[in-house]
C-alpha atoms as a PDB file:
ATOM      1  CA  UNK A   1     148.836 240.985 -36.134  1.00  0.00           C
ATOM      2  CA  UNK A   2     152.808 240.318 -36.079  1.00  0.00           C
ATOM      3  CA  UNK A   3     152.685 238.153 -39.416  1.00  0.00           C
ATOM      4  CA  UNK A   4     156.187 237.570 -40.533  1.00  0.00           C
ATOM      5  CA  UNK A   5     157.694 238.063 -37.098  1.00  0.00           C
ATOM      6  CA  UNK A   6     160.931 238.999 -37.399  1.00  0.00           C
ATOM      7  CA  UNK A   7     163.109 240.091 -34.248  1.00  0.00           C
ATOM      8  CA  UNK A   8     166.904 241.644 -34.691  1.00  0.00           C
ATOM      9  CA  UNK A   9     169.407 242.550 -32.068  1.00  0.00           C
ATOM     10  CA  UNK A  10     172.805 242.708 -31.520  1.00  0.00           C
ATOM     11  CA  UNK A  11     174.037 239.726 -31.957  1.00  0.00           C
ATOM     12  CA  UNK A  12     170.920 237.623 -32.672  1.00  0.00           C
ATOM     13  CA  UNK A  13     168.368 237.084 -35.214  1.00  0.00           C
ATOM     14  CA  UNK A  14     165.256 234.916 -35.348  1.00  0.00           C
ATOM     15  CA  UNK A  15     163.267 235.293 -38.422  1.00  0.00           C
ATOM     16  CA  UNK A  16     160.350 234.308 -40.184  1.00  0.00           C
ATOM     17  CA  UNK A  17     160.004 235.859 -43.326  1.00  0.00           C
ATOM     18  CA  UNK A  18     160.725 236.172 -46.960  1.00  0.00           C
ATOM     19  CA  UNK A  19     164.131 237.890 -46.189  1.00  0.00           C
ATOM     20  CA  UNK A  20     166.759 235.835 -44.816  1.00  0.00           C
ATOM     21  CA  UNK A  21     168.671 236.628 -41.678  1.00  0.00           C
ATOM     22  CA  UNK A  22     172.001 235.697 -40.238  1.00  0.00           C
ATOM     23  CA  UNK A  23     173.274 234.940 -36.978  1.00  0.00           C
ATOM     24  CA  UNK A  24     174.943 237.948 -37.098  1.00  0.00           C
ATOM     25  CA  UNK A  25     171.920 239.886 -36.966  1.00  0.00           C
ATOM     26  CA  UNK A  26     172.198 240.982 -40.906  1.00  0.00           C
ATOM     27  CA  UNK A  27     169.853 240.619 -43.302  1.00  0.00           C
ATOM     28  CA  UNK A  28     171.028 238.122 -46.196  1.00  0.00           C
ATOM     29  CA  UNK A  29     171.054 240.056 -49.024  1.00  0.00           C
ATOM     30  CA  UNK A  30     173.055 243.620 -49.373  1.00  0.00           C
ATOM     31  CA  UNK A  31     170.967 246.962 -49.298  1.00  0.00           C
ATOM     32  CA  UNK A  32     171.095 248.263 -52.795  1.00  0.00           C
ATOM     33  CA  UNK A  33     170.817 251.854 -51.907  1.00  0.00           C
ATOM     34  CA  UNK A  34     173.035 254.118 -49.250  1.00  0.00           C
ATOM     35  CA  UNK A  35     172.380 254.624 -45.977  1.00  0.00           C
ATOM     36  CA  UNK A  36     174.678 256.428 -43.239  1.00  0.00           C
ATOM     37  CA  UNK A  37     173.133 256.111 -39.783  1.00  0.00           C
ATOM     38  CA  UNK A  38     174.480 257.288 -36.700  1.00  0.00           C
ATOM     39  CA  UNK A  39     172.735 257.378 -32.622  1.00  0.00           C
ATOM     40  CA  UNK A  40     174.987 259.352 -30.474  1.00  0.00           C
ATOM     41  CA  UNK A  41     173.609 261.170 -26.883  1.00  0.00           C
ATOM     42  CA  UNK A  42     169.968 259.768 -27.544  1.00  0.00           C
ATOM     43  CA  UNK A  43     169.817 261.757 -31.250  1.00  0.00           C
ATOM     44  CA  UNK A  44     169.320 259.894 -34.510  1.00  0.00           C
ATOM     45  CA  UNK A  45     171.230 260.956 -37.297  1.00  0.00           C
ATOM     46  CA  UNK A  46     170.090 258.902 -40.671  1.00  0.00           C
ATOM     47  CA  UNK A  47     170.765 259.575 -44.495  1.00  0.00           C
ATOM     48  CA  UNK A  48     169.005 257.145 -46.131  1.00  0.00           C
ATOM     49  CA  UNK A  49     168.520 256.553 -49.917  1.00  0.00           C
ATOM     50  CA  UNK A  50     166.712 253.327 -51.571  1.00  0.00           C
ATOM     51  CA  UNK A  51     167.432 251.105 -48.451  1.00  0.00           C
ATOM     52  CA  UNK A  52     164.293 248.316 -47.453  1.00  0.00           C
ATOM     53  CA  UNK A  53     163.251 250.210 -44.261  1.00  0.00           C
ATOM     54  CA  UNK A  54     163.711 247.219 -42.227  1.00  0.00           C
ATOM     55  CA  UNK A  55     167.278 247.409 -42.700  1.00  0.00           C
ATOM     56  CA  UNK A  56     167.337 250.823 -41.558  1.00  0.00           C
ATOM     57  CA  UNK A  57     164.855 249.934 -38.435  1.00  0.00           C
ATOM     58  CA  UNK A  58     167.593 246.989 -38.073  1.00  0.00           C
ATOM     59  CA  UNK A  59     171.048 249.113 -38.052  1.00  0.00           C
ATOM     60  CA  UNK A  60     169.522 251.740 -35.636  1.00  0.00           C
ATOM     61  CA  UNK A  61     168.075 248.823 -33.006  1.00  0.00           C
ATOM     62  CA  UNK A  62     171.872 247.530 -33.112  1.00  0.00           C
ATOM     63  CA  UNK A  63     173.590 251.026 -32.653  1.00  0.00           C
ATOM     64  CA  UNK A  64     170.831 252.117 -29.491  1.00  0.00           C
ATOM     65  CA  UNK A  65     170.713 248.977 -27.963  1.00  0.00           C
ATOM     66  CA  UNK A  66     166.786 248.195 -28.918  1.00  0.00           C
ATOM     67  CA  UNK A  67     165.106 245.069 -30.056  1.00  0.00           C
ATOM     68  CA  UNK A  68     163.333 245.930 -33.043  1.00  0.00           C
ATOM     69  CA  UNK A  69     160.352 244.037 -34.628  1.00  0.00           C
ATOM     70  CA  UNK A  70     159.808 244.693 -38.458  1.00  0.00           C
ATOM     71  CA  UNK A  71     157.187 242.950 -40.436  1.00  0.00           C
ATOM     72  CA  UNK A  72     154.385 243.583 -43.713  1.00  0.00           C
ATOM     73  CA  UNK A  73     155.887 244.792 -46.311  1.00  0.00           C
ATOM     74  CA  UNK A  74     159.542 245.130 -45.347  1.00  0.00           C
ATOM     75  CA  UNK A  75     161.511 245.150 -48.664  1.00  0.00           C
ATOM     76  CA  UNK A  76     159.463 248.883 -49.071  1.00  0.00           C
ATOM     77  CA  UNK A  77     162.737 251.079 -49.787  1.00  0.00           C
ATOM     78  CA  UNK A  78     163.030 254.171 -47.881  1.00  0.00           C
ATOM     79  CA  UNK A  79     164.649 257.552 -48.951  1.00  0.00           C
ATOM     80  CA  UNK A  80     164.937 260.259 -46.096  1.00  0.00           C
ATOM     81  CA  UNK A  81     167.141 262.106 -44.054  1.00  0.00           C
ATOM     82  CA  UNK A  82     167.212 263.472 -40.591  1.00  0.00           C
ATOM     83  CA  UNK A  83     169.758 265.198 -38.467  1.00  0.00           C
ATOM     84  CA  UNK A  84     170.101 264.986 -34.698  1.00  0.00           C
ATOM     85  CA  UNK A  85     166.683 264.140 -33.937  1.00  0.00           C
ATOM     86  CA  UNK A  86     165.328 262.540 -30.403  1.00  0.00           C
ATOM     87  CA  UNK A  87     165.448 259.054 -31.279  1.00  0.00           C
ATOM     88  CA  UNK A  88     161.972 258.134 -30.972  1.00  0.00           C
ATOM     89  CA  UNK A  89     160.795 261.419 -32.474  1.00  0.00           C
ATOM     90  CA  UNK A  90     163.170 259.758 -35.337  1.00  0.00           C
ATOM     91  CA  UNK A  91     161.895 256.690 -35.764  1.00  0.00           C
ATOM     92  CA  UNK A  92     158.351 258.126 -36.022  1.00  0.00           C
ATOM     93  CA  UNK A  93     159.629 260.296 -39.040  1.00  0.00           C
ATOM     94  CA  UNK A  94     161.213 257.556 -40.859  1.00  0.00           C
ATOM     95  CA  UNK A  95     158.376 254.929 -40.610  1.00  0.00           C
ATOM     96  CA  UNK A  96     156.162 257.710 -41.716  1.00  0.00           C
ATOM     97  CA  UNK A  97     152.919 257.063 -41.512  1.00  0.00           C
ATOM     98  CA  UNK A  98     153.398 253.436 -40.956  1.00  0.00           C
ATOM     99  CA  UNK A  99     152.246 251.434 -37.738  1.00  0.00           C
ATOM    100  CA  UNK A 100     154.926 251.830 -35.518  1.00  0.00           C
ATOM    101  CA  UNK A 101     154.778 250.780 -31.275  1.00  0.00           C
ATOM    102  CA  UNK A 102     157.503 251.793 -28.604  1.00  0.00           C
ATOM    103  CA  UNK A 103     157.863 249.919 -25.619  1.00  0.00           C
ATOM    104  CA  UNK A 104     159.547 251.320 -22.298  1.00  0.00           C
ATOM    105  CA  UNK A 105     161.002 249.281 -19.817  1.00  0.00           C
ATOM    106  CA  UNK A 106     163.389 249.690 -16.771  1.00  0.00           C
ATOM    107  CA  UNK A 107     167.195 250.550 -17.158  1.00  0.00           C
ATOM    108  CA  UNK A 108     169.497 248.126 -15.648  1.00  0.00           C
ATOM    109  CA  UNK A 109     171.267 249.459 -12.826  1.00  0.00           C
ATOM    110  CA  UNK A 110     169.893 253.267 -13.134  1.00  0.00           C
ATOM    111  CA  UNK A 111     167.639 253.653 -10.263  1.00  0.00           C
ATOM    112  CA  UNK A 112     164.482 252.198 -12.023  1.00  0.00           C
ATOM    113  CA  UNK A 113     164.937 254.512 -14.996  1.00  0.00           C
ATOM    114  CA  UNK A 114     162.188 254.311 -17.619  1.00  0.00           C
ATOM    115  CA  UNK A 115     163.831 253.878 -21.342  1.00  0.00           C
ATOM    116  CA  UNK A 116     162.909 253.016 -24.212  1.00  0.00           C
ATOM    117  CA  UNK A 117     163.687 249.049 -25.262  1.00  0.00           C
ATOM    118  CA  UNK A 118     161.986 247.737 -27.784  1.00  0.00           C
ATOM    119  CA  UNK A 119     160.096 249.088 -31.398  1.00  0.00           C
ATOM    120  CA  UNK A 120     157.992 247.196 -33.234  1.00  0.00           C
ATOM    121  CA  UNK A 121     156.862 248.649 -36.894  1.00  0.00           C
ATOM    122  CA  UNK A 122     154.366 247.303 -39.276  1.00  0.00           C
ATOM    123  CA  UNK A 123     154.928 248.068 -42.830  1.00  0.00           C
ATOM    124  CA  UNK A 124     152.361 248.555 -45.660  1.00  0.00           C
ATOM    125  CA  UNK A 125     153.364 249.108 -48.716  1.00  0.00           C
ATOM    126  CA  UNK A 126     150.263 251.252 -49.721  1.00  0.00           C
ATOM    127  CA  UNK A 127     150.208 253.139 -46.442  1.00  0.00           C
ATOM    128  CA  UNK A 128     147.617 253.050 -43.677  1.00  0.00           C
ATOM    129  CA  UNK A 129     144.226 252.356 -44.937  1.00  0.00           C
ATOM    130  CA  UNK A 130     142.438 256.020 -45.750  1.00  0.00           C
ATOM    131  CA  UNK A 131     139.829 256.937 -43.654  1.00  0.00           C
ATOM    132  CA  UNK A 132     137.174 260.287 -43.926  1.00  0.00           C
ATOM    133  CA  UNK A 133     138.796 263.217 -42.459  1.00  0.00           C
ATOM    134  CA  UNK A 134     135.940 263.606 -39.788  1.00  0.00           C
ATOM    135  CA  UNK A 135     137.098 260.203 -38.230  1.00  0.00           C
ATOM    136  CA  UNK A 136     140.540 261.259 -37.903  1.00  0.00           C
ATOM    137  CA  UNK A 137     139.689 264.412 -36.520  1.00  0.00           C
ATOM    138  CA  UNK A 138     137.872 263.182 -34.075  1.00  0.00           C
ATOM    139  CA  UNK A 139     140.150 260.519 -33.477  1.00  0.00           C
ATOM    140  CA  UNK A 140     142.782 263.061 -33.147  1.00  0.00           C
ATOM    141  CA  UNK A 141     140.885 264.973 -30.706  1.00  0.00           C
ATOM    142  CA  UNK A 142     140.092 262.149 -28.555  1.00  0.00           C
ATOM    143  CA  UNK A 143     143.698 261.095 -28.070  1.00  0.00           C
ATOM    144  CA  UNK A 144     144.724 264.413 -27.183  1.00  0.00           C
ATOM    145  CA  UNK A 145     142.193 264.260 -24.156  1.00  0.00           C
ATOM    146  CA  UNK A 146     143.556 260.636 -23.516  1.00  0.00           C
ATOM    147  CA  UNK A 147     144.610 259.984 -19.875  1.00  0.00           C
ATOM    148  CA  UNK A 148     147.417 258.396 -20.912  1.00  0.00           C
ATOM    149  CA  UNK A 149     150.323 261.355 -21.520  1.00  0.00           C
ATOM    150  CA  UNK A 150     151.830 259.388 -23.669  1.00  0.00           C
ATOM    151  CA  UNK A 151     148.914 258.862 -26.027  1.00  0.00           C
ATOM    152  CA  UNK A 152     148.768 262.412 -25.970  1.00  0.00           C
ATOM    153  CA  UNK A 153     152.212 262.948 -26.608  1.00  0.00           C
ATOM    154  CA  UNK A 154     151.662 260.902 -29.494  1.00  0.00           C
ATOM    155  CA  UNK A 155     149.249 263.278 -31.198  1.00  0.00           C
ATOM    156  CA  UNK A 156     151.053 266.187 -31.006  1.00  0.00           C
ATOM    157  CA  UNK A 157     153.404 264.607 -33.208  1.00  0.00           C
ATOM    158  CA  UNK A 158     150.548 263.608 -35.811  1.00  0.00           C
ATOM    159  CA  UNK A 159     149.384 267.255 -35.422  1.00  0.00           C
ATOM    160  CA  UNK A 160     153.017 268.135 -36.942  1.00  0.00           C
ATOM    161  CA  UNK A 161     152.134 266.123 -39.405  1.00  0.00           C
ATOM    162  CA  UNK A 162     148.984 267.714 -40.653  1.00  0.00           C
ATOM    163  CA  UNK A 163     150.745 271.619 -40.102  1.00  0.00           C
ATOM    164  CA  UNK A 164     147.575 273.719 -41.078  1.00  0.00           C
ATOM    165  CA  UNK A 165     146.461 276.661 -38.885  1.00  0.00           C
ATOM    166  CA  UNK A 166     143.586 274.224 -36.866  1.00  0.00           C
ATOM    167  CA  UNK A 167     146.553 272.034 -36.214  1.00  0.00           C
ATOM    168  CA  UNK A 168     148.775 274.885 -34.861  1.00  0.00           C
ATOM    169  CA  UNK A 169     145.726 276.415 -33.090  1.00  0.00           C
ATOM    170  CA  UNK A 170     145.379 272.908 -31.047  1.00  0.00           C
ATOM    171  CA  UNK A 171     149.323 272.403 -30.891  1.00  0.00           C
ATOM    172  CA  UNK A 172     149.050 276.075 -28.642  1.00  0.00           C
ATOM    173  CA  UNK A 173     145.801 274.760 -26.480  1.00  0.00           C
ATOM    174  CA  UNK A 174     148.280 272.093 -25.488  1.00  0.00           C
ATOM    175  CA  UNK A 175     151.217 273.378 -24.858  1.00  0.00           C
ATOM    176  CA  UNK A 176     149.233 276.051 -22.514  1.00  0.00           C
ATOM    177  CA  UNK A 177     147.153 273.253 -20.904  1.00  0.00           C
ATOM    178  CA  UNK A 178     148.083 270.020 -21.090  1.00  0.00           C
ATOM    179  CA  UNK A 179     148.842 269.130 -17.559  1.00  0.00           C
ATOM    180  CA  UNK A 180     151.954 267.028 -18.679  1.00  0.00           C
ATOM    181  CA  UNK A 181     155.185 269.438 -18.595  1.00  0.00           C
ATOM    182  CA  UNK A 182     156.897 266.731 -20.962  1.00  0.00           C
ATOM    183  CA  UNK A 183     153.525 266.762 -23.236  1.00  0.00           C
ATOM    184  CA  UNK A 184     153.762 270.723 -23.285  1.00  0.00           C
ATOM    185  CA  UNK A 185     157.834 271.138 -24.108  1.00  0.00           C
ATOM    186  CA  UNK A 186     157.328 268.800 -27.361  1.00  0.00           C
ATOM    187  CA  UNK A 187     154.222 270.640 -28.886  1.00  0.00           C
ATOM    188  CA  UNK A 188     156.159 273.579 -27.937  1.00  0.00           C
ATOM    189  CA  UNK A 189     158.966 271.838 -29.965  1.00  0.00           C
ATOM    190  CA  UNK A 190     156.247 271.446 -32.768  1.00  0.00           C
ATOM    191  CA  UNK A 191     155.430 274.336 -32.685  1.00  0.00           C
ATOM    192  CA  UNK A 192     158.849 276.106 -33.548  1.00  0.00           C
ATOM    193  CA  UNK A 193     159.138 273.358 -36.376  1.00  0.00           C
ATOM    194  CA  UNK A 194     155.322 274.722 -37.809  1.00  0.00           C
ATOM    195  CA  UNK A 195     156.553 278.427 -36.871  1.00  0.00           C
ATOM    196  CA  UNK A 196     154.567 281.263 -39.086  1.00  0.00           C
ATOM    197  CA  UNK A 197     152.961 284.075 -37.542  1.00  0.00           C
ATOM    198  CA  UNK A 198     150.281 282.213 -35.579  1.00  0.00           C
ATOM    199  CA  UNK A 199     152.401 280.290 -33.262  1.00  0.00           C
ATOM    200  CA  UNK A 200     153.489 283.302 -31.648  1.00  0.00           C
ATOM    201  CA  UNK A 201     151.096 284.197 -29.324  1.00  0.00           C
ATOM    202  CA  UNK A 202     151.277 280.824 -27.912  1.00  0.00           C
ATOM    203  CA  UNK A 203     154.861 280.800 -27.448  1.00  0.00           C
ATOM    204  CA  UNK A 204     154.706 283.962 -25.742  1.00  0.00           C
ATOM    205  CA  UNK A 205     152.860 282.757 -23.552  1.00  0.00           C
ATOM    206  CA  UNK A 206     154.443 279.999 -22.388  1.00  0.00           C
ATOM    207  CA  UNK A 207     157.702 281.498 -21.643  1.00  0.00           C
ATOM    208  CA  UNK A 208     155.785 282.001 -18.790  1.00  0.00           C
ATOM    209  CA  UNK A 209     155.170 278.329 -18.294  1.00  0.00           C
ATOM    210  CA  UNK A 210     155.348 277.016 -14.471  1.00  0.00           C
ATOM    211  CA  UNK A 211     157.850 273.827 -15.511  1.00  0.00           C
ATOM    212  CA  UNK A 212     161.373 275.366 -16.740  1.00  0.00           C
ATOM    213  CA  UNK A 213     162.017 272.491 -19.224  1.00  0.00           C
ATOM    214  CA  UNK A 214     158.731 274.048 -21.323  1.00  0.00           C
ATOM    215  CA  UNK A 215     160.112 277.407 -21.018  1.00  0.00           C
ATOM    216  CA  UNK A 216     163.305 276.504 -22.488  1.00  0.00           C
ATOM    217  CA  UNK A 217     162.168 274.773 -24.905  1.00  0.00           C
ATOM    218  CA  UNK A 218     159.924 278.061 -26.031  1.00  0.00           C
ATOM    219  CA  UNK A 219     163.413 280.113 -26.548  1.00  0.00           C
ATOM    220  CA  UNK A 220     164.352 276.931 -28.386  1.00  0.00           C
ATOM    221  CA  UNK A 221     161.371 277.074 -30.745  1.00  0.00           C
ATOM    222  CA  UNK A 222     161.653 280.832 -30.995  1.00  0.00           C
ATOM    223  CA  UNK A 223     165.310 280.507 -32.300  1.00  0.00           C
ATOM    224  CA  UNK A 224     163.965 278.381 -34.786  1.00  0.00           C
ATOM    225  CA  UNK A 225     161.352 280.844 -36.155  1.00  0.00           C
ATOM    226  CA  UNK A 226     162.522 283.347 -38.879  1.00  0.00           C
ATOM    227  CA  UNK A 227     160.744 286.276 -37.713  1.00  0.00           C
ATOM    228  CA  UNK A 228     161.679 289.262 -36.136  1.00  0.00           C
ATOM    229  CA  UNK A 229     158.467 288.890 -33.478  1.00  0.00           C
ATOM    230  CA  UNK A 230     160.349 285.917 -32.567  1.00  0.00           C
ATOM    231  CA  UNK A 231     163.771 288.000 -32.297  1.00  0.00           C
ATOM    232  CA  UNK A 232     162.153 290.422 -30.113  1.00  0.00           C
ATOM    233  CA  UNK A 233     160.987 288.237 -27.275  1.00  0.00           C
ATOM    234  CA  UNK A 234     164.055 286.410 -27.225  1.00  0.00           C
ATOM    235  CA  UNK A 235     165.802 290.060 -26.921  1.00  0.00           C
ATOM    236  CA  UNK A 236     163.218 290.743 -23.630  1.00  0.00           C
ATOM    237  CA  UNK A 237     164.521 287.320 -21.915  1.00  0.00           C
ATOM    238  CA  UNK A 238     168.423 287.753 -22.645  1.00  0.00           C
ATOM    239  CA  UNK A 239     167.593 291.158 -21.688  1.00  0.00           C
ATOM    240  CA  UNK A 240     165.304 290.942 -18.375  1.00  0.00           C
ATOM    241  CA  UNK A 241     164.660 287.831 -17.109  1.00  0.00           C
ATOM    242  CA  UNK A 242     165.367 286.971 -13.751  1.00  0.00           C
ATOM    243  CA  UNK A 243     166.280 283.416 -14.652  1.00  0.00           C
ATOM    244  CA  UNK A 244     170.046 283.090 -14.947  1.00  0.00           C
ATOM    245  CA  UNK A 245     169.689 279.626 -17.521  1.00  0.00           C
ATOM    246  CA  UNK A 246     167.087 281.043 -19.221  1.00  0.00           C
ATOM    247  CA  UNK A 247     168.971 284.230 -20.543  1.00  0.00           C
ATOM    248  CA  UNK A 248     171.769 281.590 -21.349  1.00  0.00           C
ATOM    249  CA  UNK A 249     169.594 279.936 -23.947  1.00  0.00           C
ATOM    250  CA  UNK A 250     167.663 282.675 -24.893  1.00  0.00           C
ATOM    251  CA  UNK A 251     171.527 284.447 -26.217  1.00  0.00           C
ATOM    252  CA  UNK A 252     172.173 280.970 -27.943  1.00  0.00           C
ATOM    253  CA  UNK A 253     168.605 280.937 -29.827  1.00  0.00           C
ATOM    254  CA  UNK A 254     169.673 284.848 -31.221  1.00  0.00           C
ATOM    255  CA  UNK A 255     173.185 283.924 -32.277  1.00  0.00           C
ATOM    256  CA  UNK A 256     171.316 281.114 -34.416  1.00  0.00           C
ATOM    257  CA  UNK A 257     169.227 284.168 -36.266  1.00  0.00           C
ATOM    258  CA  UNK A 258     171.072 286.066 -39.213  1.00  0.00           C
ATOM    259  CA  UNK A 259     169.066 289.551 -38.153  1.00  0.00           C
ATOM    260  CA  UNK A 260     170.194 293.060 -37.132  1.00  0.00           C
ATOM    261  CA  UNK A 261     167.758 292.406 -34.530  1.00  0.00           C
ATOM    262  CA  UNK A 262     169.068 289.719 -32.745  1.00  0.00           C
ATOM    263  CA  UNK A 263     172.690 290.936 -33.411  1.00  0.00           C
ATOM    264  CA  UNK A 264     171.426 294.186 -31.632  1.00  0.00           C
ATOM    265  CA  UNK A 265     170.080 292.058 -28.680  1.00  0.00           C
ATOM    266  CA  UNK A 266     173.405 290.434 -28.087  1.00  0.00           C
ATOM    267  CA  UNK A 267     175.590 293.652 -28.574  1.00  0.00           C
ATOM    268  CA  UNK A 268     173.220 294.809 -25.884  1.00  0.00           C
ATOM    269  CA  UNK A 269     174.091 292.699 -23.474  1.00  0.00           C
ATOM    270  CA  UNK A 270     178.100 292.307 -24.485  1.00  0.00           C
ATOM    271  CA  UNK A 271     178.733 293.904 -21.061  1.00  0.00           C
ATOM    272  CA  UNK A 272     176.537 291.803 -18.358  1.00  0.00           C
ATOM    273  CA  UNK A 273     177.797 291.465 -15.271  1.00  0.00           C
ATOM    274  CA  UNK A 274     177.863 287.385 -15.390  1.00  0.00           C
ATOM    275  CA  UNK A 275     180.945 286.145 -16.600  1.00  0.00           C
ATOM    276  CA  UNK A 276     178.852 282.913 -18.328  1.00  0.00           C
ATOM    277  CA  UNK A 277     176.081 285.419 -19.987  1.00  0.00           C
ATOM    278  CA  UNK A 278     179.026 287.255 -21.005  1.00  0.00           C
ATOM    279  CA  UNK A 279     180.863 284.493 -22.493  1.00  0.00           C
ATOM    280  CA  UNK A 280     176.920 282.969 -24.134  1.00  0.00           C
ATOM    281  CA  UNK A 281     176.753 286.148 -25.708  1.00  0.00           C
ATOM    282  CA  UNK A 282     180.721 286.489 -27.327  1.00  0.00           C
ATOM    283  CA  UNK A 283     179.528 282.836 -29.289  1.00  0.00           C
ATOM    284  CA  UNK A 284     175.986 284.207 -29.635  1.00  0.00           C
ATOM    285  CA  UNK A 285     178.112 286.893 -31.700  1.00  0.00           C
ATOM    286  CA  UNK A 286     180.136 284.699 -34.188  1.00  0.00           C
ATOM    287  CA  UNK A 287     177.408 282.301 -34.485  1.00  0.00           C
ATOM    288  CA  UNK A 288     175.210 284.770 -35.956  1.00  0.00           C
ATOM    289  CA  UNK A 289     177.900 285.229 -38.337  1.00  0.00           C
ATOM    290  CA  UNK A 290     177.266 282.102 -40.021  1.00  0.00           C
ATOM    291  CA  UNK A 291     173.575 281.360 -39.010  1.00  0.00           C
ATOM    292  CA  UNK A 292     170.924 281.220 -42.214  1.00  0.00           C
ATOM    293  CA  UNK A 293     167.487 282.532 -41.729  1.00  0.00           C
ATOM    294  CA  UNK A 294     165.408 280.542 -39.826  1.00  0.00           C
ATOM    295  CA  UNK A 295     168.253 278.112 -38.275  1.00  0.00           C
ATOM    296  CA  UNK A 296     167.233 275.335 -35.672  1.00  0.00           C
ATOM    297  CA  UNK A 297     168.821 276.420 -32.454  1.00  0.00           C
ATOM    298  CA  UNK A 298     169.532 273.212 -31.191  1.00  0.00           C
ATOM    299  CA  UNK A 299     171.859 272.029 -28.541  1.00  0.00           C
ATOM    300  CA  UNK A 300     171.863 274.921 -26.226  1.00  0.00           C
ATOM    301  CA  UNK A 301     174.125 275.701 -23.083  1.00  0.00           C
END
C-alpha cells in the first residue's frame, strides 16, 4: 500500500521516491510557494500557499517530534491555513480528504502516557475514489457505532466535514450518548464550529453532561456561536452555576461575543464575591471590546 515509502525525521531521511531527500531530513529541491508553520503547546499553526504537501507533512513531523510517512502523489501543492488547532485535528484538515493514519505510542519517561508518534498520509492527486452517497452514509454510521472510540472519534470529524442539518442532528446524538467523554467534548467542539440554530438544543443539554471536560467544552462551543440563544445560556452559567471553573469559562466565552447581551451578563456579575470570577469578568469586559461576531473562544482560564 506504502508505494514510494518515504520516512522523515529529525535528523534522518530514508527515501524512495521521485523526490530526493537529504541527510538532513530536507527534501532536495526548494518549495516554490510560502509556508509559515509553527507547533507550540500541542496546537498547529500553518499558513501554507503552493507548497508539495509532503513538505508541509515533513516540517510539522520535525517541529512535534513525529515520524511522518508521505507517499502517492506527493509533489500535489497545498494552499491552506489554520490557526491554533489540536495537532491531529490539524493534520486531518490539511491532508483533506486524503488517506491519512495516526499512530499512538508510549511517552518516554511520562508514566506510560499515550501520544501520538507517528503519521502516515497517502496522497492522490484526484482525491479519494467517489463512492454513492448511500455507502458513505452507511459507512459513516457504522463507524460511529464502532467499538473502537477512536474510530468513532474519527467520524465526528468527517461529520464536520459534510455540515448539513442530518450531520449536526447525529453530531448532537453523540455528544449526548456516546459513552466516550473524550468522543463527546470534540463533537461538542464540532458542533460550535457547525453552530446555526439547530445545535442549540444539544448544547444545552450537555452543559449538563456528567464528565466536566464535555461541559466545558459546551461554553467553549457556545462562545463560538453568534447568536444571542447562545449568549443567554452562557449568561445562566456565569450567573448560577454552582461550579466555580465553569462560571470562569463561561465569563471568557461572553467577553469573546460583541453583544449587549453578553456585555449585560458580565456587568452583571462585575461584583461576585470570588476574587478570580471577579477578575474573569474585568477581561471578559475589554475583550468584548474588541471581539467580532461570532469569535472562537479559545484558550480559556
Amino acid at each position: 500500500m506504502w508505494h514510494g515509502l518515504r520516512i522523515c525525521f529529525a535528523g534522518l531521511t530514508v527515501g524512495f521516491s521521485s523526490a530526493v531527500c537529504t541527510a538532513e531530513g530536507q527534501f532536495g529541491r526548494v518549495p516554490s510557494g510560502d509556508l509559515d508553520i509553527e507547533v507550540s503547546d500541542g496546537l498547529l499553526t500553518a499558513d501554507v500557499s503552493n507548497v508539495p504537501v509532503a513538505e508541509v507533512i515533513r516540517i510539522i513531523g520535525e517541529r512535534a517530534g513525529l515520524k511522518t510517512v508521505v507517499t502517492g502523489d506527493i509533489e500535489v501543492a497545498l494552499t491552506r491555513r489554520i490557526s491554533r488547532v489540536p495537532l491531529a485535528e490539524g493534520l486531518r484538515r490539511l491532508v483533506g480528504r486524503n488517506l491519512i493514519v495516526m499512530i499512538l505510542g508510549p511517552v518516554p519517561k511520562d508514566g506510560g502516557r499515550r501520544a501520538l508518534i507517528e503519521v502516515r498520509v497517502h496522497i492522490s492527486a484526484n482525491g479519494p475514489p467517489r463512492r454513492k452517497q448511500a455507502d458513505r452514509d452507511e459507512e459513516l454510521l457504522s463507524a460511529l457505532s464502532h467499538p473502537d472510540a477512536a474510530v468513532r472519534s474519527d467520524a465526528v470529524l468527517q461529520l464536520e466535514q459534510i455540515g448539513d442539518l442530518p450531520a449536526a442532528d447525529l453530531l448532537g446524538r453523540v455528544a449526548l450518548e456516546d459513552p466516550s467523554e473524550a468522543v463527546r467534548a470534540r463533537a461538542v467542539g464540532v458542533l460550535g464550529r457547525v453552530g446555526g440554530a439547530e445545535v442549540m438544543g444539544a448544547l444545552e443539554r450537555v452543559l449538563r453532561d456528567s464528565a466536566q471536560v464535555v461541559r466545558e467544552q459546551a461554553i467553549l462551543a457556545l462562545g463560538q456561536i453568534d447568536d444571542e440563544n447562545a449568549a443567554e445560556l452562557l449568561g445562566d452559567v456565569l450567573l448560577s452555576n454552582p461550579d466555580r471553573q465553569m462560571r470562569l469559562v463561561a465569563a471568557w466565552a461572553l467577553g469573546r461575543k460583541a453583544s449587549s447581551v453578553a456585555k449585560g451578563f458580565l456587568e452583571a456579575a462585575q461584583n461576585d464575591g470570588d476574587p478570580a470570577l471577579r477578575r474573569a469578568v474585568y477581561q471578559g469586559l475589554r475583550q468584548s471590546l474588541y471581539a467580532a461576531p461570532g469569535e472562537s473562544a479559545a484558550n480559556p482560564p
